[in-house]
C-alpha atoms as a PDB file:
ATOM      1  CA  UNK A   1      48.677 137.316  85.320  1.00  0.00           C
ATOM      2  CA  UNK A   2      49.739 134.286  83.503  1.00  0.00           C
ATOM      3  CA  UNK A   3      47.224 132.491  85.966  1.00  0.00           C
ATOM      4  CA  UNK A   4      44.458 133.892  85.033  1.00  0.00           C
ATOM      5  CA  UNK A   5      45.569 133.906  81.262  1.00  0.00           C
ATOM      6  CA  UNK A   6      45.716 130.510  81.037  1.00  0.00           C
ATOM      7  CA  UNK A   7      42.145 130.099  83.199  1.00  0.00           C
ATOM      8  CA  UNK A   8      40.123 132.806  80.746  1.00  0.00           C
ATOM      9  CA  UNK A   9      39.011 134.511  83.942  1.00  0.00           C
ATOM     10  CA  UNK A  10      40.217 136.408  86.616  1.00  0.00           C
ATOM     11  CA  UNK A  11      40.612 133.436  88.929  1.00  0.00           C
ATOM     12  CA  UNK A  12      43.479 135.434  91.464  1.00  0.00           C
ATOM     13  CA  UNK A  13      44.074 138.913  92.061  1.00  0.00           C
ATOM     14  CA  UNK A  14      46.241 140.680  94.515  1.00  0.00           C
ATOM     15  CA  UNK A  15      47.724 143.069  96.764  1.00  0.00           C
ATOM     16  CA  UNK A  16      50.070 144.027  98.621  1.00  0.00           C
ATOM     17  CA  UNK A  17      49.741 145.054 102.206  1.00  0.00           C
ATOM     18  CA  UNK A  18      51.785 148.123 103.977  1.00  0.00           C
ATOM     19  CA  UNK A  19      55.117 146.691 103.385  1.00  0.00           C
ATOM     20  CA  UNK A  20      56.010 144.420 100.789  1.00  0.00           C
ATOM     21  CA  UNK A  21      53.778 141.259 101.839  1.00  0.00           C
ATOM     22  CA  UNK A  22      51.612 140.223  98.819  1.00  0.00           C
ATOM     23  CA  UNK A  23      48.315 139.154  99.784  1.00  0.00           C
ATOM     24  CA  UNK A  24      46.373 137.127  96.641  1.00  0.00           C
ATOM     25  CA  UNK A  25      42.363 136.437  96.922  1.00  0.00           C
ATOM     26  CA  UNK A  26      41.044 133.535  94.975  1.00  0.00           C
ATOM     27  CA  UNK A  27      38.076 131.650  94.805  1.00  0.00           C
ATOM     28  CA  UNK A  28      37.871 128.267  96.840  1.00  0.00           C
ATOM     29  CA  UNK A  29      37.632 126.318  93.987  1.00  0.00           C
ATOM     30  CA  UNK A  30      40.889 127.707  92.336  1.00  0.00           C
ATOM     31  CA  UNK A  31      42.701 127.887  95.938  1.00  0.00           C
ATOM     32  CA  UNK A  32      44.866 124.065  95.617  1.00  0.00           C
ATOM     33  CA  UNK A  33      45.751 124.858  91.932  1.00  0.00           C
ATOM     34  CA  UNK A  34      47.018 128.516  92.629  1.00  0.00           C
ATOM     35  CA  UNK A  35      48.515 127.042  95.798  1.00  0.00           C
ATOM     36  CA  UNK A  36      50.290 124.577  93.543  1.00  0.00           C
ATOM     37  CA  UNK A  37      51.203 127.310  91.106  1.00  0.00           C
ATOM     38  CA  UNK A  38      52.742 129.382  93.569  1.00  0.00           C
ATOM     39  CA  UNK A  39      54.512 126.647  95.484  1.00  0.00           C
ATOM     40  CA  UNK A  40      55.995 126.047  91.936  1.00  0.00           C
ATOM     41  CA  UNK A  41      57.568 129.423  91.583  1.00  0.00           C
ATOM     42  CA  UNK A  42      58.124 129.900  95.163  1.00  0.00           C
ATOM     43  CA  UNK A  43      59.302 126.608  96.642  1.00  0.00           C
ATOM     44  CA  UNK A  44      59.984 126.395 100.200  1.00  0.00           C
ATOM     45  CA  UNK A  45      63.452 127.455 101.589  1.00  0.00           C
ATOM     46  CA  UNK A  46      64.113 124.017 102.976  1.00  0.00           C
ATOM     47  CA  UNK A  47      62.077 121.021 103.385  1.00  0.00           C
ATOM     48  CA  UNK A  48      60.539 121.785 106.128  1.00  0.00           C
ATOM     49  CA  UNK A  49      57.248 122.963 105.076  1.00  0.00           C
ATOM     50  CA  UNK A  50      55.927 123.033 108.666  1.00  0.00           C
ATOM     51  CA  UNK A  51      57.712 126.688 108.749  1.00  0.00           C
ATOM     52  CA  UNK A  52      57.196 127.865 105.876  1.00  0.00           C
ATOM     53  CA  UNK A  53      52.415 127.652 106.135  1.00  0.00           C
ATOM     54  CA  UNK A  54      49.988 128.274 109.373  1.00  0.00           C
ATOM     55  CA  UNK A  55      48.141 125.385 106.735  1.00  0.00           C
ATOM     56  CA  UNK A  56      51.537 122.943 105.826  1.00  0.00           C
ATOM     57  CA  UNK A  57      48.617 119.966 105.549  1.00  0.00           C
ATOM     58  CA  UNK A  58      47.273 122.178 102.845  1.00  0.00           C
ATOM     59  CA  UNK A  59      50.700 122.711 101.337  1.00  0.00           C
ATOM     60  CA  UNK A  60      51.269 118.832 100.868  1.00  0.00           C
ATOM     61  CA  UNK A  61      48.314 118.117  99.146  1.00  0.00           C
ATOM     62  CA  UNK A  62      48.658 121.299  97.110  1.00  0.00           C
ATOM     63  CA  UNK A  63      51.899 120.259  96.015  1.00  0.00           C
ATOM     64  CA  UNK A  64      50.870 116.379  94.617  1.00  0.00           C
ATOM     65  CA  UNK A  65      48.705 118.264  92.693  1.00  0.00           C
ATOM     66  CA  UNK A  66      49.702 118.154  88.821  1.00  0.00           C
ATOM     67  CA  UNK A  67      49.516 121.505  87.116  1.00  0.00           C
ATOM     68  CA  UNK A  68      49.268 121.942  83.430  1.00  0.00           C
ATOM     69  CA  UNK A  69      52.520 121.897  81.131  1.00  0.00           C
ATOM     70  CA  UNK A  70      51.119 125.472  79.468  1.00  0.00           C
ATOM     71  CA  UNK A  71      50.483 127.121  82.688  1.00  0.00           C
ATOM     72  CA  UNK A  72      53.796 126.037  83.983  1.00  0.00           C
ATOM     73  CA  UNK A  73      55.917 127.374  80.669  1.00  0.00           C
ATOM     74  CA  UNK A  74      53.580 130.441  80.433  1.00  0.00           C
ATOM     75  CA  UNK A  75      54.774 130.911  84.303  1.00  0.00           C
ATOM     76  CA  UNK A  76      58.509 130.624  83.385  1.00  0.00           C
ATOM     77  CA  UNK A  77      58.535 133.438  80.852  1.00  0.00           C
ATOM     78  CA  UNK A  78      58.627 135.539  83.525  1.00  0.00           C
ATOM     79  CA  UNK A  79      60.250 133.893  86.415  1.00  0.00           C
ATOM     80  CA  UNK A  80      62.903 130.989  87.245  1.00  0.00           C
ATOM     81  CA  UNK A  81      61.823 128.943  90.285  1.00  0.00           C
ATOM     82  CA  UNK A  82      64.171 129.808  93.178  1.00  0.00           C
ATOM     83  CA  UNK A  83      63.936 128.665  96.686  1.00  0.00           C
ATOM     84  CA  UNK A  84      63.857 131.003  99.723  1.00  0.00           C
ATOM     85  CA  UNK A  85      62.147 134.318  97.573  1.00  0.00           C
ATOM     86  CA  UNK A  86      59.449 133.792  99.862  1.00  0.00           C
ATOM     87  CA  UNK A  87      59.452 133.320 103.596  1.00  0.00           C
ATOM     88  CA  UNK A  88      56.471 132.243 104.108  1.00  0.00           C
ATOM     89  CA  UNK A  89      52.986 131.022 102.895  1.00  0.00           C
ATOM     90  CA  UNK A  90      50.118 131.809 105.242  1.00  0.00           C
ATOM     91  CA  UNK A  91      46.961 130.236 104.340  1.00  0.00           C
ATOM     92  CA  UNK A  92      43.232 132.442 105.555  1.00  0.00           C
ATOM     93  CA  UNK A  93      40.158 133.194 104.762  1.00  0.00           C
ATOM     94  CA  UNK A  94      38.180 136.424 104.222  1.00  0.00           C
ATOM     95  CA  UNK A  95      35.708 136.946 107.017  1.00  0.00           C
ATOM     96  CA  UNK A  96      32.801 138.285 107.322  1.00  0.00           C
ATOM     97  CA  UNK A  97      33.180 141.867 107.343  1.00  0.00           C
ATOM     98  CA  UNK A  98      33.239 144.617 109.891  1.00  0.00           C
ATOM     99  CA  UNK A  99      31.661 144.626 112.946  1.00  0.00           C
ATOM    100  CA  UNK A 100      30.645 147.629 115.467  1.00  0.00           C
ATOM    101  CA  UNK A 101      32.443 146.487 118.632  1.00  0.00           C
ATOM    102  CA  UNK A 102      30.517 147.119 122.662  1.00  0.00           C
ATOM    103  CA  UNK A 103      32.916 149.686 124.767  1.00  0.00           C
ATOM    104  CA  UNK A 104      34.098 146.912 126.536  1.00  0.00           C
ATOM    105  CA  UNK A 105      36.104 145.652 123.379  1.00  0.00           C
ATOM    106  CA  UNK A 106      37.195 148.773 122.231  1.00  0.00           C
ATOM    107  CA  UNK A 107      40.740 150.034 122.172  1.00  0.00           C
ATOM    108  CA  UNK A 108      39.639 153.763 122.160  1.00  0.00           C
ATOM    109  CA  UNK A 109      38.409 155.746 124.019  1.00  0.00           C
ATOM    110  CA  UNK A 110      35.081 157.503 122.623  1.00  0.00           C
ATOM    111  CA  UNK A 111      35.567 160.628 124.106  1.00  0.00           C
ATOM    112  CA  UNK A 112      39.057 161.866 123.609  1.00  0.00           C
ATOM    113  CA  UNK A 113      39.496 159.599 120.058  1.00  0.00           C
ATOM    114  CA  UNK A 114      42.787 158.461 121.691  1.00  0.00           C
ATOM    115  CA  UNK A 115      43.694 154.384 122.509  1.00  0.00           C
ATOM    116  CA  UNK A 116      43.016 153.762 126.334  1.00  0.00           C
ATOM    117  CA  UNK A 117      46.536 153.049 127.917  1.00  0.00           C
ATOM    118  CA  UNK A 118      45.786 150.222 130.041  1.00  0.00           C
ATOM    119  CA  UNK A 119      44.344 148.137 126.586  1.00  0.00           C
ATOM    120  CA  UNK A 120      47.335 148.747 124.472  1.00  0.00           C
ATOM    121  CA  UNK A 121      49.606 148.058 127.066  1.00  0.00           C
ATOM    122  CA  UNK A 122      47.974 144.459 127.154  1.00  0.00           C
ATOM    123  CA  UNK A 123      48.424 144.397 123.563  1.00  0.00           C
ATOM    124  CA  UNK A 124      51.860 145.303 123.491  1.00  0.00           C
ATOM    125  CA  UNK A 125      53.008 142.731 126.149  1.00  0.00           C
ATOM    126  CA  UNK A 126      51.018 140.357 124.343  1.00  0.00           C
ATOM    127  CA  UNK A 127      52.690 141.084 120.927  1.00  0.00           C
ATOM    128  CA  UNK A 128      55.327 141.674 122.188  1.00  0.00           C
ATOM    129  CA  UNK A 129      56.270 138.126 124.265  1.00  0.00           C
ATOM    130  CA  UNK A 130      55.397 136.405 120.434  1.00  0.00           C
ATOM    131  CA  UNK A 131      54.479 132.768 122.738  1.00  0.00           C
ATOM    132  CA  UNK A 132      52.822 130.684 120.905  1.00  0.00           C
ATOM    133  CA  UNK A 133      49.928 130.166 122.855  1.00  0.00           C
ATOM    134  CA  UNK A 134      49.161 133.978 123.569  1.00  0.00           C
ATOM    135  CA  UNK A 135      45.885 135.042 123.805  1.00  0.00           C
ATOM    136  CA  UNK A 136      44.145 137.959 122.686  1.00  0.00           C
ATOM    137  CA  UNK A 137      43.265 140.425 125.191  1.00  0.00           C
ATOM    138  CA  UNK A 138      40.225 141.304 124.283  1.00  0.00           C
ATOM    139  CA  UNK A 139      38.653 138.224 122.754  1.00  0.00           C
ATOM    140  CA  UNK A 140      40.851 135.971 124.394  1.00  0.00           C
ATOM    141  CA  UNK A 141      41.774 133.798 120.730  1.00  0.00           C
ATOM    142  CA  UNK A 142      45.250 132.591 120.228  1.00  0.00           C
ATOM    143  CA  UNK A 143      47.397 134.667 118.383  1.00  0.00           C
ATOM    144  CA  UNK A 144      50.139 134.051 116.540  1.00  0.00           C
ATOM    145  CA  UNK A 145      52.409 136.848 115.258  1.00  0.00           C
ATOM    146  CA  UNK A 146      54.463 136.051 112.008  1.00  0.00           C
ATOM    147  CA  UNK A 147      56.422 137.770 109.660  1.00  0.00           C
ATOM    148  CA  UNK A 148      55.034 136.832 106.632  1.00  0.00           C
ATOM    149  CA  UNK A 149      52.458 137.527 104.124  1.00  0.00           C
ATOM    150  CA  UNK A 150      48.722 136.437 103.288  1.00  0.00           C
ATOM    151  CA  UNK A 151      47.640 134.427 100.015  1.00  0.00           C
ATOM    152  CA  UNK A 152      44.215 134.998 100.739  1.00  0.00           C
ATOM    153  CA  UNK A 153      41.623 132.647  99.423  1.00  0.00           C
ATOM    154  CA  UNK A 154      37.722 133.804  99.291  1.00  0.00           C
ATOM    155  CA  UNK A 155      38.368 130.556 100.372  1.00  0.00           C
ATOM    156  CA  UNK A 156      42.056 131.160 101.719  1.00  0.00           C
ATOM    157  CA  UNK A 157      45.665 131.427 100.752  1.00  0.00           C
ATOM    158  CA  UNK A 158      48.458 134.040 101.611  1.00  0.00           C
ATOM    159  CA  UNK A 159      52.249 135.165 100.122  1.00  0.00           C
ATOM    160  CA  UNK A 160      55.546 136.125 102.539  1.00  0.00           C
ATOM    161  CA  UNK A 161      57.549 138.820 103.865  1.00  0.00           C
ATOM    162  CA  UNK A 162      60.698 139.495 102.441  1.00  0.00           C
ATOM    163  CA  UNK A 163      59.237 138.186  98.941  1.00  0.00           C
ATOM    164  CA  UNK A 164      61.026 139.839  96.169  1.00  0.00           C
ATOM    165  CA  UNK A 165      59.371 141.515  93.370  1.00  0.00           C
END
């Protein structure tokens, strides 16, 4: 809140997903100053920032970024700075919306409304084996599980699992 205080407008909002994963939209052009913001209040467990973003590139530049003495002290009213309250920053983007998939990529079945065995089995070894380097079953794109949450930018940025409120 004290973000978008301090910008006159509602430059973030957020959410939280089905556990307690906060997932933050912005607009591109506040994405690398709320990035900064947040990586003030939630600095990385260690200093290895390649574990702690999908986007650490992102994270570095965010992070040289100077942020504004007001927004800073309007931040620390309401919370001290503390390393390891967040597991993990995952950077996206919001994409284009939903789409009516053929039969072929479908994971149910249309006539019994029930998921067809042989599909989620695929998707269970799949999620399951957590390799980097999996591929979707259906689409065949990498995925990547994680335990973390989103800070997702209309532009892209995501928060982490385990992130206390």
């Amino acid at each position: 809140h004290s973000f978008n205080e301090k910008k006159g407008r509602t430059a973030a909002a957020y959410t939280f997903d089905a556990g307690p994963n906060a997932v933050i939209y912005c607009l591109e052009p506040d994405r690398d100053e709320l990035l900064a913001y947040m990586l003030h209040f939630f600095p990385p467990p260690s200093s290895d920032i390649e574990s702690y973003s999908n986007k650490p590139d992102m994270l570095r530049a965010a992070a040289k970024l100077p942020l504004d003495a007001a927004l800073i002290a309007a931040g620390e009213e309401l919370r001290t700075p503390a390393k390891g309250d967040v597991k993990m920053i995952y950077c996206t983007a919001v994409g284009d919306g939903p789409r009516v998939l053929s039969m072929a990529e479908s994971l149910i079945d249309p006539n019994s409304g029930m998921p067809v065995a042989s599909k989620v089995q695929k998707w269970q070894q799949t999620l399951g084996s957590g390799a980097s380097g999996s591929k979707c079953p259906v689409h065949g794109l990498p995925l990547k599980t994680m335990g973390a949450v989103a800070l997702a930018v209309v532009g892209a940025i995501a928060l982490s699992a385990g992130a206390k409120r």
